[in-house]
PDB file of N, CA and C in Angstrom:
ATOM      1  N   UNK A   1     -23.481 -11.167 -12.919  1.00  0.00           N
ATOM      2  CA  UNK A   1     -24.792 -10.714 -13.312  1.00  0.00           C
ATOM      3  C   UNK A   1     -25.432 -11.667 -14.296  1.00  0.00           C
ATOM      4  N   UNK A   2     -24.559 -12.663 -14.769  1.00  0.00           N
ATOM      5  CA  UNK A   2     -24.963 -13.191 -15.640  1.00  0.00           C
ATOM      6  C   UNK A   2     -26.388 -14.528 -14.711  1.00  0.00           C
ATOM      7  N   UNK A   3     -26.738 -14.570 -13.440  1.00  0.00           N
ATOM      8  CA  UNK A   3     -27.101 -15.685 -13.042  1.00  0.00           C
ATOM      9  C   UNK A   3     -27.914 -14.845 -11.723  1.00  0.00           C
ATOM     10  N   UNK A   4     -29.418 -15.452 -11.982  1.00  0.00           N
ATOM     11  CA  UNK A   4     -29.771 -14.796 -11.079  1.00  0.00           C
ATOM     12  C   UNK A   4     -30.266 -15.816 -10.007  1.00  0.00           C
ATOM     13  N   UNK A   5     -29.046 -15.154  -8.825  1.00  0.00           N
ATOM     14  CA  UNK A   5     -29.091 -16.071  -7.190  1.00  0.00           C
ATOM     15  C   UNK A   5     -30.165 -15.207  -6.326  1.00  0.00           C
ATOM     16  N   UNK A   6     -31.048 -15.968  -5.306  1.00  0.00           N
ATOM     17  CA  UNK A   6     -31.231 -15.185  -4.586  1.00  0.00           C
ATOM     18  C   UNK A   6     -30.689 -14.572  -4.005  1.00  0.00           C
ATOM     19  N   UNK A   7     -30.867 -12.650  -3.398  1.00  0.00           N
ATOM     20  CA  UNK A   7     -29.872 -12.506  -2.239  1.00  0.00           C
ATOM     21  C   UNK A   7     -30.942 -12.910  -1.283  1.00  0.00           C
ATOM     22  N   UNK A   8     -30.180 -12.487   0.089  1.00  0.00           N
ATOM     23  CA  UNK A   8     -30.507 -12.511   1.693  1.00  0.00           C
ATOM     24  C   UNK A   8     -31.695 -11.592   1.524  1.00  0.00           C
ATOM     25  N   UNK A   9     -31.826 -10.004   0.543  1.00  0.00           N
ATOM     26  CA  UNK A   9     -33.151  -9.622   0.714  1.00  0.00           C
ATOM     27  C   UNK A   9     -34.668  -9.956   0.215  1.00  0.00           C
ATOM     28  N   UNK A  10     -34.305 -10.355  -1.060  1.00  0.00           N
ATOM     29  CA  UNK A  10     -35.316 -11.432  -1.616  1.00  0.00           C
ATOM     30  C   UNK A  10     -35.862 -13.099  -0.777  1.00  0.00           C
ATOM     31  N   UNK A  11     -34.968 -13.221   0.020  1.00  0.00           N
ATOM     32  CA  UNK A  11     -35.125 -14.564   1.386  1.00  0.00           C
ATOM     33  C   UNK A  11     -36.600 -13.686   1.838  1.00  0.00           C
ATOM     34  N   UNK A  12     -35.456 -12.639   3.027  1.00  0.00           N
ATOM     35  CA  UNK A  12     -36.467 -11.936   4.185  1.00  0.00           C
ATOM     36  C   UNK A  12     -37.625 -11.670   3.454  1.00  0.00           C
ATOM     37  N   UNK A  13     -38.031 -10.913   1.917  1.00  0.00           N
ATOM     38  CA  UNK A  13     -39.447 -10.369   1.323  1.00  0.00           C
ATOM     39  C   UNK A  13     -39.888 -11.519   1.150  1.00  0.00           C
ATOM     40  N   UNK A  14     -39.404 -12.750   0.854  1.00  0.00           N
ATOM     41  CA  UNK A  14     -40.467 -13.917   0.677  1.00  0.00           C
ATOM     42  C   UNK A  14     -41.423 -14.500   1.995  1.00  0.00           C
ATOM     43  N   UNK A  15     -40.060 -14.288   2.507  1.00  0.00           N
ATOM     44  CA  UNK A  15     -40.794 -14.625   4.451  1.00  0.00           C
ATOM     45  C   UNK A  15     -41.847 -13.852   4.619  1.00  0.00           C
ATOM     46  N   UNK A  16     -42.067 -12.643   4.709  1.00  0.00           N
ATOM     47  CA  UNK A  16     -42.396 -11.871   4.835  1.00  0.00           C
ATOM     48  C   UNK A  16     -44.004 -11.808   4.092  1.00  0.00           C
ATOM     49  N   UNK A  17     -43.647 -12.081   3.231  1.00  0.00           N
ATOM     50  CA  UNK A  17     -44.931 -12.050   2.210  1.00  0.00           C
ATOM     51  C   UNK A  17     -45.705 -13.426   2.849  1.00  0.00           C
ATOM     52  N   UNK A  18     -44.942 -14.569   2.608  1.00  0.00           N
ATOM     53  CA  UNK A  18     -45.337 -15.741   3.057  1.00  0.00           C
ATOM     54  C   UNK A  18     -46.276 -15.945   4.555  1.00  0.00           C
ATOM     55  N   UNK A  19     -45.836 -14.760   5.499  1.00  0.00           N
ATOM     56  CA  UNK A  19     -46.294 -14.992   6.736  1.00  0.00           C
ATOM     57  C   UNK A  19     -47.698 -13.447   6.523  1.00  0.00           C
ATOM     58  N   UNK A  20     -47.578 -12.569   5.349  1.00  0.00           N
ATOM     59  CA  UNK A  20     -49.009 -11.665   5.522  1.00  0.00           C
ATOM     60  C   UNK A  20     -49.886 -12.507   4.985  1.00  0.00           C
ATOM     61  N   UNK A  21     -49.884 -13.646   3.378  1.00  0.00           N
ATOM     62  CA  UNK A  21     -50.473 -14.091   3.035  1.00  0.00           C
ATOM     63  C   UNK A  21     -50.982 -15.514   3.957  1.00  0.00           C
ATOM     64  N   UNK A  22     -49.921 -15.717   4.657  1.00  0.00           N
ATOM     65  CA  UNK A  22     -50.833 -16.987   5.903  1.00  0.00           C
ATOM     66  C   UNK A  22     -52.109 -16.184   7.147  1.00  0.00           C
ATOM     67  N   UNK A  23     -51.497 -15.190   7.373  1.00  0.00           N
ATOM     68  CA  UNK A  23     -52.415 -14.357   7.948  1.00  0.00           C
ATOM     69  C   UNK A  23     -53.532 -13.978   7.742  1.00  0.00           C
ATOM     70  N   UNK A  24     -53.752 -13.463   6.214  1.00  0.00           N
ATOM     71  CA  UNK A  24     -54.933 -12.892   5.742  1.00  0.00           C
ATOM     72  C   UNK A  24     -56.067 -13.907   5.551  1.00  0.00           C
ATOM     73  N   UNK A  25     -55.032 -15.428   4.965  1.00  0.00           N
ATOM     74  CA  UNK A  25     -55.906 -16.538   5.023  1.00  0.00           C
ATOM     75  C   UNK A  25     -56.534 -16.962   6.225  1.00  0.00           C
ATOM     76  N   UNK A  26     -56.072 -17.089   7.445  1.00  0.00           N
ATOM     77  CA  UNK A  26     -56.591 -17.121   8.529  1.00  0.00           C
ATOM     78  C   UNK A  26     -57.396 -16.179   9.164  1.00  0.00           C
ATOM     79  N   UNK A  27     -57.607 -14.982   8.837  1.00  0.00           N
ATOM     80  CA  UNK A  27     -58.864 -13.676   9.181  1.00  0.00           C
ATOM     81  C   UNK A  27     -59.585 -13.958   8.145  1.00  0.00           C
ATOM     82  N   UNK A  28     -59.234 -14.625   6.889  1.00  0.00           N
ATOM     83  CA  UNK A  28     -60.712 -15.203   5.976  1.00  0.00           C
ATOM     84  C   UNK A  28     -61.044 -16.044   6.414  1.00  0.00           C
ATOM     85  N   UNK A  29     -60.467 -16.999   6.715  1.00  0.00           N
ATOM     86  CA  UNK A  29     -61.526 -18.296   7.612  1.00  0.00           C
ATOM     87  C   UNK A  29     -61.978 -18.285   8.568  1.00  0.00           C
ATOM     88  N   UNK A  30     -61.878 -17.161   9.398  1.00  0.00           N
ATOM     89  CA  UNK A  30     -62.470 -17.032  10.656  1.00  0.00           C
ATOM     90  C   UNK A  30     -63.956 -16.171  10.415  1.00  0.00           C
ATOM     91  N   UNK A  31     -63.627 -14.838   9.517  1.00  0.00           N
ATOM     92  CA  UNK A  31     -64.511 -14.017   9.200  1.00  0.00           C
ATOM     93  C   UNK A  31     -65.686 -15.508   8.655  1.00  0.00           C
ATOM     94  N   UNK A  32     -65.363 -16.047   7.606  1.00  0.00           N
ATOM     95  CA  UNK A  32     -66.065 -17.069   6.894  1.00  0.00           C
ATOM     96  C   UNK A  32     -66.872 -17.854   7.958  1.00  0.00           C
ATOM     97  N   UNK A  33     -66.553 -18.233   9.219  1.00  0.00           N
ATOM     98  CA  UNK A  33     -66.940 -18.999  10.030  1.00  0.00           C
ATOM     99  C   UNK A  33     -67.912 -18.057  10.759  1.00  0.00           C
ATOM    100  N   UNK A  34     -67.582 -16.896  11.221  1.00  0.00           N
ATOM    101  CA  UNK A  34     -68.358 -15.595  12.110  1.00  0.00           C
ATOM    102  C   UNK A  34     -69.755 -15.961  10.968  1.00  0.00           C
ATOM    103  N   UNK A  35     -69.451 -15.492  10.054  1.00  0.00           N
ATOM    104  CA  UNK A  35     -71.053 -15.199   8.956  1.00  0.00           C
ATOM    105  C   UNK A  35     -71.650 -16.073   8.822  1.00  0.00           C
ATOM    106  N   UNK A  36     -71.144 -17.232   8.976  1.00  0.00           N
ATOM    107  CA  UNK A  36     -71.809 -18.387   8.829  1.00  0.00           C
ATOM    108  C   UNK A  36     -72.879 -18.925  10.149  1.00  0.00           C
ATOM    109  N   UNK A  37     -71.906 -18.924  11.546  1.00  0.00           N
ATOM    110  CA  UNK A  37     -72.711 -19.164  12.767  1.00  0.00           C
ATOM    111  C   UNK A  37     -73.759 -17.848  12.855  1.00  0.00           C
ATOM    112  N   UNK A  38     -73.212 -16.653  12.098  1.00  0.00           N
ATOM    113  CA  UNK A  38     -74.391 -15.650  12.177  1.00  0.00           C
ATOM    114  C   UNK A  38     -75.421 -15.706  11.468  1.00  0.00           C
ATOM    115  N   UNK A  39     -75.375 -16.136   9.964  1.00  0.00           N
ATOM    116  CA  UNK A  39     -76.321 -16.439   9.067  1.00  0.00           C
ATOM    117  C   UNK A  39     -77.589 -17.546  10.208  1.00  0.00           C
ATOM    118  N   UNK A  40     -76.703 -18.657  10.804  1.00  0.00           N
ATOM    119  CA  UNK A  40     -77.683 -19.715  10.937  1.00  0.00           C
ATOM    120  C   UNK A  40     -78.727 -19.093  12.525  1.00  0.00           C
ATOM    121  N   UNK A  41     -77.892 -18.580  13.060  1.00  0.00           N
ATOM    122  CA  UNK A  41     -78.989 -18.028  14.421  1.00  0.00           C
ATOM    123  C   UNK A  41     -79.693 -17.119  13.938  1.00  0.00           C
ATOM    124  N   UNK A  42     -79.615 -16.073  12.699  1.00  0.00           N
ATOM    125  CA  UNK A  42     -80.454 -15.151  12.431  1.00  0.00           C
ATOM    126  C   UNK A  42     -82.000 -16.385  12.004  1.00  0.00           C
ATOM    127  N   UNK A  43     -81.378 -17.223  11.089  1.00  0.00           N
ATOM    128  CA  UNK A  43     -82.128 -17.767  10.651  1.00  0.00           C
ATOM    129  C   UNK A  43     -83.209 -18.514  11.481  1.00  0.00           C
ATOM    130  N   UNK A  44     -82.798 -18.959  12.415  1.00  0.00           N
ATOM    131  CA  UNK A  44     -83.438 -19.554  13.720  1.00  0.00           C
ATOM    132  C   UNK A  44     -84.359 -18.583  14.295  1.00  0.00           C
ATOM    133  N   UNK A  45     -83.705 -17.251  14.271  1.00  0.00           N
ATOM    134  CA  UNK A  45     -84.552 -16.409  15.381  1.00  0.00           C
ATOM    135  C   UNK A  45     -85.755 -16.208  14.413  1.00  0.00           C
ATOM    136  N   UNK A  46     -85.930 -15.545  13.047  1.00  0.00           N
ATOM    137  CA  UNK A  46     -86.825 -15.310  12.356  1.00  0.00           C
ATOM    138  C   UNK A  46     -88.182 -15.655  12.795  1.00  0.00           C
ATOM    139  N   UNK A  47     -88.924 -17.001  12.747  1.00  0.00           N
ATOM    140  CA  UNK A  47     -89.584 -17.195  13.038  1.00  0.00           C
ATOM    141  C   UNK A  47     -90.293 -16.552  14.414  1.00  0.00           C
ATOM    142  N   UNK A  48     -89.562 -16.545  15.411  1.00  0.00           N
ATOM    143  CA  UNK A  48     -89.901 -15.552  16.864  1.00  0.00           C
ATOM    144  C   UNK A  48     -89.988 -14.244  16.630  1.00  0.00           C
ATOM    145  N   UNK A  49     -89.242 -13.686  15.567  1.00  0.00           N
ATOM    146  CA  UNK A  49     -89.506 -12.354  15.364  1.00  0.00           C
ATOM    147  C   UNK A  49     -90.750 -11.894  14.605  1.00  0.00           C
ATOM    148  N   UNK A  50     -90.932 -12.855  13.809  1.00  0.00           N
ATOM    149  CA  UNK A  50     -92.400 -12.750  13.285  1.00  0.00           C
ATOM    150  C   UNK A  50     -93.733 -13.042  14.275  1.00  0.00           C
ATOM    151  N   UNK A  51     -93.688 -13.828  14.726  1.00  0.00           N
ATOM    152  CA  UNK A  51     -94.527 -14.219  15.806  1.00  0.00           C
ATOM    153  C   UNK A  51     -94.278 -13.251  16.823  1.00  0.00           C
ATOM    154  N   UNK A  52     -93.313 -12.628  17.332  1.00  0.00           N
ATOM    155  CA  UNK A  52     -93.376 -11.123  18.206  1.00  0.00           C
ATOM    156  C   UNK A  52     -94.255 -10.213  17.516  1.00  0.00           C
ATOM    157  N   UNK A  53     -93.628  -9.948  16.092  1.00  0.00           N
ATOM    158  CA  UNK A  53     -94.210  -8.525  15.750  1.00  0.00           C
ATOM    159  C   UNK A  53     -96.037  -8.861  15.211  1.00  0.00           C
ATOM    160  N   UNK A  54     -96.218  -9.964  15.036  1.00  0.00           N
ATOM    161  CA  UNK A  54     -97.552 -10.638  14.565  1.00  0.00           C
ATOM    162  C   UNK A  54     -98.873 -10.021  15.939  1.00  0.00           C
ATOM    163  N   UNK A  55     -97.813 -10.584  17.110  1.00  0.00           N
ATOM    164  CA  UNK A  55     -98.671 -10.554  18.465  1.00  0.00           C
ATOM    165  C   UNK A  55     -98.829  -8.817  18.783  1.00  0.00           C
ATOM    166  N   UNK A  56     -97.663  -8.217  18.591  1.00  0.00           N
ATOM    167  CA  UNK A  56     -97.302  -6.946  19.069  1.00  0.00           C
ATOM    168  C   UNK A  56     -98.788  -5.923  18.137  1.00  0.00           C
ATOM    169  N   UNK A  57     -98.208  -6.502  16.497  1.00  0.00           N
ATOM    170  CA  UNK A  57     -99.574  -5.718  15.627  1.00  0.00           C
ATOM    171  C   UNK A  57    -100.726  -6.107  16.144  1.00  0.00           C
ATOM    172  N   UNK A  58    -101.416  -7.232  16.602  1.00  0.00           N
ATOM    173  CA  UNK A  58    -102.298  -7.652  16.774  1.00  0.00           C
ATOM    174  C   UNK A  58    -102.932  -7.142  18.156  1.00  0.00           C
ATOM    175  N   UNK A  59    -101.903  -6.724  19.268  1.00  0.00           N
ATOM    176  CA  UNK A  59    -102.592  -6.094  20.395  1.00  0.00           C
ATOM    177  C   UNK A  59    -102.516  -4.481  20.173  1.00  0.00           C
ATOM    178  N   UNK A  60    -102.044  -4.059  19.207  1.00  0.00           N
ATOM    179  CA  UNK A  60    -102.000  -2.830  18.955  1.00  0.00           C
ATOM    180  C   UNK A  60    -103.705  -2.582  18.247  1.00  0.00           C
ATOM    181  N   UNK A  61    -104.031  -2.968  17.197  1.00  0.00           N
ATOM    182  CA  UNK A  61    -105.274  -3.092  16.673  1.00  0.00           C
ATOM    183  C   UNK A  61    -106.207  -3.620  17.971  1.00  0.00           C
ATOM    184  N   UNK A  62    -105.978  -4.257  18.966  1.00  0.00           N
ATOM    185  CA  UNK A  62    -107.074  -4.268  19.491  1.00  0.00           C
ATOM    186  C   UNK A  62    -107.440  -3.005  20.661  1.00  0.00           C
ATOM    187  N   UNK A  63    -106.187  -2.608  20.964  1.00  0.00           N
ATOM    188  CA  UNK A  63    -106.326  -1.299  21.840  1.00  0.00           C
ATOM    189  C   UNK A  63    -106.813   0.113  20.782  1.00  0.00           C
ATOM    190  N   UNK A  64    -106.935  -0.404  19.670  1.00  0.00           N
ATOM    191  CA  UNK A  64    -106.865   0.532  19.257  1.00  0.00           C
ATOM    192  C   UNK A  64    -108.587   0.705  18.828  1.00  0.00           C
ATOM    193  N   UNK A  65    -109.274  -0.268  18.559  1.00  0.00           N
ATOM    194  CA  UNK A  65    -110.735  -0.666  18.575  1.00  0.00           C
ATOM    195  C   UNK A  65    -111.300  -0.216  20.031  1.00  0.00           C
ATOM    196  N   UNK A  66    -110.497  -0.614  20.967  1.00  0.00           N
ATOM    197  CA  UNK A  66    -110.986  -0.165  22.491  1.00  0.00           C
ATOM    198  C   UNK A  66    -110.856   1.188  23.059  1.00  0.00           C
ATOM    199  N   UNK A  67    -109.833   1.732  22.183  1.00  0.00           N
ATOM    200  CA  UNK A  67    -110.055   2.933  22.393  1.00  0.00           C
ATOM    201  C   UNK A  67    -111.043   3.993  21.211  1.00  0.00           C
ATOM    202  N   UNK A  68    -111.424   3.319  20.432  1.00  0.00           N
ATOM    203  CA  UNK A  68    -112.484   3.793  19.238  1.00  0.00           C
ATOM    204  C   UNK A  68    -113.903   3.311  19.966  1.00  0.00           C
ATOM    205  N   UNK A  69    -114.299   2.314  20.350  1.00  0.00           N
ATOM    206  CA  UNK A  69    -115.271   1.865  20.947  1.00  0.00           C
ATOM    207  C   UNK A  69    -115.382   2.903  22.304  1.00  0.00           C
ATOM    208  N   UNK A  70    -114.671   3.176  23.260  1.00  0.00           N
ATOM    209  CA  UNK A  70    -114.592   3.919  24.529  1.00  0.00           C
ATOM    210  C   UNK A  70    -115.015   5.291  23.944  1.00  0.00           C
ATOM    211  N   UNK A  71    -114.149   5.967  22.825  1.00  0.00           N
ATOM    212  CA  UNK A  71    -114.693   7.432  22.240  1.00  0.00           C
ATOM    213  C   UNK A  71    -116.285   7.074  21.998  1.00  0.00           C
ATOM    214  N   UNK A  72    -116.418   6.222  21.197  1.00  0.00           N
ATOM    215  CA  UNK A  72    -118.299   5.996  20.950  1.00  0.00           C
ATOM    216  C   UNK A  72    -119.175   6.328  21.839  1.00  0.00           C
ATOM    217  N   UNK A  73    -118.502   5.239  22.802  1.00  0.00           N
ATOM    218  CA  UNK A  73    -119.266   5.721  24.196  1.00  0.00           C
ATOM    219  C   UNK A  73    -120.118   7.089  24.629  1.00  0.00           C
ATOM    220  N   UNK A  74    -118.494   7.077  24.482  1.00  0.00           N
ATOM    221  CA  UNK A  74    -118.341   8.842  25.563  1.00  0.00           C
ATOM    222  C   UNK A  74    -119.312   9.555  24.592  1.00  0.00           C
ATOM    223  N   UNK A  75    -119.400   9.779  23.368  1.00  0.00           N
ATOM    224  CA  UNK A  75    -119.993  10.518  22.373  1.00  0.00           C
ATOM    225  C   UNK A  75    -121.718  10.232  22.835  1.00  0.00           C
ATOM    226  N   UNK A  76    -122.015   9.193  23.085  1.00  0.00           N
ATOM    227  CA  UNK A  76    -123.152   9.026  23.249  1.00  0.00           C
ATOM    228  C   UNK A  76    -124.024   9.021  24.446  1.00  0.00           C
ATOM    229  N   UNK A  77    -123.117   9.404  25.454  1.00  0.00           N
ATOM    230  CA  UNK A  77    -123.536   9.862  27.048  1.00  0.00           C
ATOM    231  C   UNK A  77    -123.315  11.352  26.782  1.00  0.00           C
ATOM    232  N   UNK A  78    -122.827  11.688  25.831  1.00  0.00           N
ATOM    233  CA  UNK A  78    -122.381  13.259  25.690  1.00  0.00           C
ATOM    234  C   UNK A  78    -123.895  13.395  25.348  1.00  0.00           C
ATOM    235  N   UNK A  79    -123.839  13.209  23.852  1.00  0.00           N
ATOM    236  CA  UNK A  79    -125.700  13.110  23.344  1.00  0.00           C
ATOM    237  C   UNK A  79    -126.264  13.229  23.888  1.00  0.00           C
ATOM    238  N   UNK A  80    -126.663  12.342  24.906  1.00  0.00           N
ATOM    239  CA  UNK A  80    -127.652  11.795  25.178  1.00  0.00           C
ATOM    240  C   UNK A  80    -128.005  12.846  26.649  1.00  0.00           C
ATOM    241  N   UNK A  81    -126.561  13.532  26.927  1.00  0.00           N
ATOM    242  CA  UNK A  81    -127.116  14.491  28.264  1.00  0.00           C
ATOM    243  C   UNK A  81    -127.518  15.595  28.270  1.00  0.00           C
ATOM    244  N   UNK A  82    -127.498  15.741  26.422  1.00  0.00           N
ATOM    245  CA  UNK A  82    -128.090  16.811  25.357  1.00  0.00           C
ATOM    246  C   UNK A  82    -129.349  17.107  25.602  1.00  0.00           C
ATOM    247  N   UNK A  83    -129.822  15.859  25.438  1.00  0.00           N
ATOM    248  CA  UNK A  83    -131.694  15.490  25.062  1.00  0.00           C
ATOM    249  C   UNK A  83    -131.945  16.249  25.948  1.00  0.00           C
TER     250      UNK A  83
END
């Protein structure tokens, strides 16, 4: 007792440890790599998504004048079949 040897179970827990901590490092560098190719295509798409939703608001406001302009109309053939 006076000398402390490894045993055979302190071997296997080092292995052991040695091969979760190579592991975990390798699902961090992969995860690290995923966020990264994801960061850069989000970044790419942005621009198209703005320019979608730019076009999308923009034909929305105009149907939406055409259908305010069309009520006018109608209001004023209504009127007018008043007279």
């Amino acid at each position: 007792m006076d000398s402390h040897r490894p045993s055979k179970d302190e071997a296997i827990l080092t292995s052991v440890a040695e091969s979760i901590g190579s592991t975990l490092g390798t699902i961090a560098a992969k995860a690290g790599a995923v966020q990264k190719a994801f960061t850069k295509k989000v970044a790419a798409a942005k621009p198209r998504v703005r320019r979608a939703v730019k076009k999308a608001a923009k034909g929305r406001r105009s149907r939406g004048k055409r259908a305010g302009n069309r009520r006018a109309t109608l209001a004023r053939r209504r009127a007018k079949r008043k007279l």
